[in-house]
Protein backbone atom coordinates (compact mmCIF):
# COMPACT_ATOMS: atom_id res chain seq x y z
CA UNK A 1 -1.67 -37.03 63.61
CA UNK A 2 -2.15 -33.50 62.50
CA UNK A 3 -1.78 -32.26 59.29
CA UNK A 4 1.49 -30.53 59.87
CA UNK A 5 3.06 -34.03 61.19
CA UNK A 6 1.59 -35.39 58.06
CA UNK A 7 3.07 -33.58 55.07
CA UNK A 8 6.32 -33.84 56.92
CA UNK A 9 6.34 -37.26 56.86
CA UNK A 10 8.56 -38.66 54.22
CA UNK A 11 7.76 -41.18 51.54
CA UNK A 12 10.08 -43.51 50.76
CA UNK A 13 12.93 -43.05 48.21
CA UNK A 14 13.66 -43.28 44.81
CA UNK A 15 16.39 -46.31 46.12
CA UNK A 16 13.75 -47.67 48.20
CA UNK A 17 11.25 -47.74 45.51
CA UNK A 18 13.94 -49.58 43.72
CA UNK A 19 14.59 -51.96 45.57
CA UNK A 20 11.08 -53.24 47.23
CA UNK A 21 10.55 -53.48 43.07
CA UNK A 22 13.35 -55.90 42.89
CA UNK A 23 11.85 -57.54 45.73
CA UNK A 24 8.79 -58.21 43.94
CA UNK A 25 9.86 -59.15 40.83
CA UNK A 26 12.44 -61.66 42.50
CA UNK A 27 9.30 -63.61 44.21
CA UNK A 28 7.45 -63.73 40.82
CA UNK A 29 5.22 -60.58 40.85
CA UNK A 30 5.56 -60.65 36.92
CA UNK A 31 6.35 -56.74 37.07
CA UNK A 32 9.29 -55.51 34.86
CA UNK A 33 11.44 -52.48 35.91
CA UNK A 34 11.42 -49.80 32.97
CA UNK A 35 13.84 -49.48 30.53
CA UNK A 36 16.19 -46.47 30.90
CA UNK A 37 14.05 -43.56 29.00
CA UNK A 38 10.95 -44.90 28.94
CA UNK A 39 7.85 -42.87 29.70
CA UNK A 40 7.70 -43.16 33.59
CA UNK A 41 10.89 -44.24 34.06
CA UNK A 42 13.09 -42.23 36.74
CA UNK A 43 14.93 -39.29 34.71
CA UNK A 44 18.81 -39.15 35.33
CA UNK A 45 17.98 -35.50 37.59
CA UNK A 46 15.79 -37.73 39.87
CA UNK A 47 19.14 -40.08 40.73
CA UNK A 48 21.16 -36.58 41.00
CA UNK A 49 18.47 -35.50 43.21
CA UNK A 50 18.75 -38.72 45.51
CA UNK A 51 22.03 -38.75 45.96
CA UNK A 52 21.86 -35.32 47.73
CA UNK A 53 19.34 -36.49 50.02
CA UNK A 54 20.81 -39.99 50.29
CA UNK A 55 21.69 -41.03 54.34
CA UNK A 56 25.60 -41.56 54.91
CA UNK A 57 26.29 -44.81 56.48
């Protein structure tokens, strides 16, 4: 892989973040999501931001 293939690669989303979280937590991982404004929590612009980029089923 070059490096030009490489930084276009895309990460996963914020939804997909999300929900592999869930995930986790649902088979006992012991992780909490973060209360809405707490420090490293998702800001209300990232969710904005995501649903631009979100796929249309």
């Amino acid at each position: 892989m070059t490096t030009k293939t490489a930084a276009k690669a895309k990460k996963p989303g914020l939804y997909a973040n999300i929900q592999a979280k869930k995930k986790r937590i649902e088979k006992g991982s012991g992780e909490t999501m973060r209360k809405k404004g707490a420090k490293g929590a998702p800001e209300a612009g990232a969710f904005r931001q995501a649903e631009k980029t979100a796929k249309k089923k």
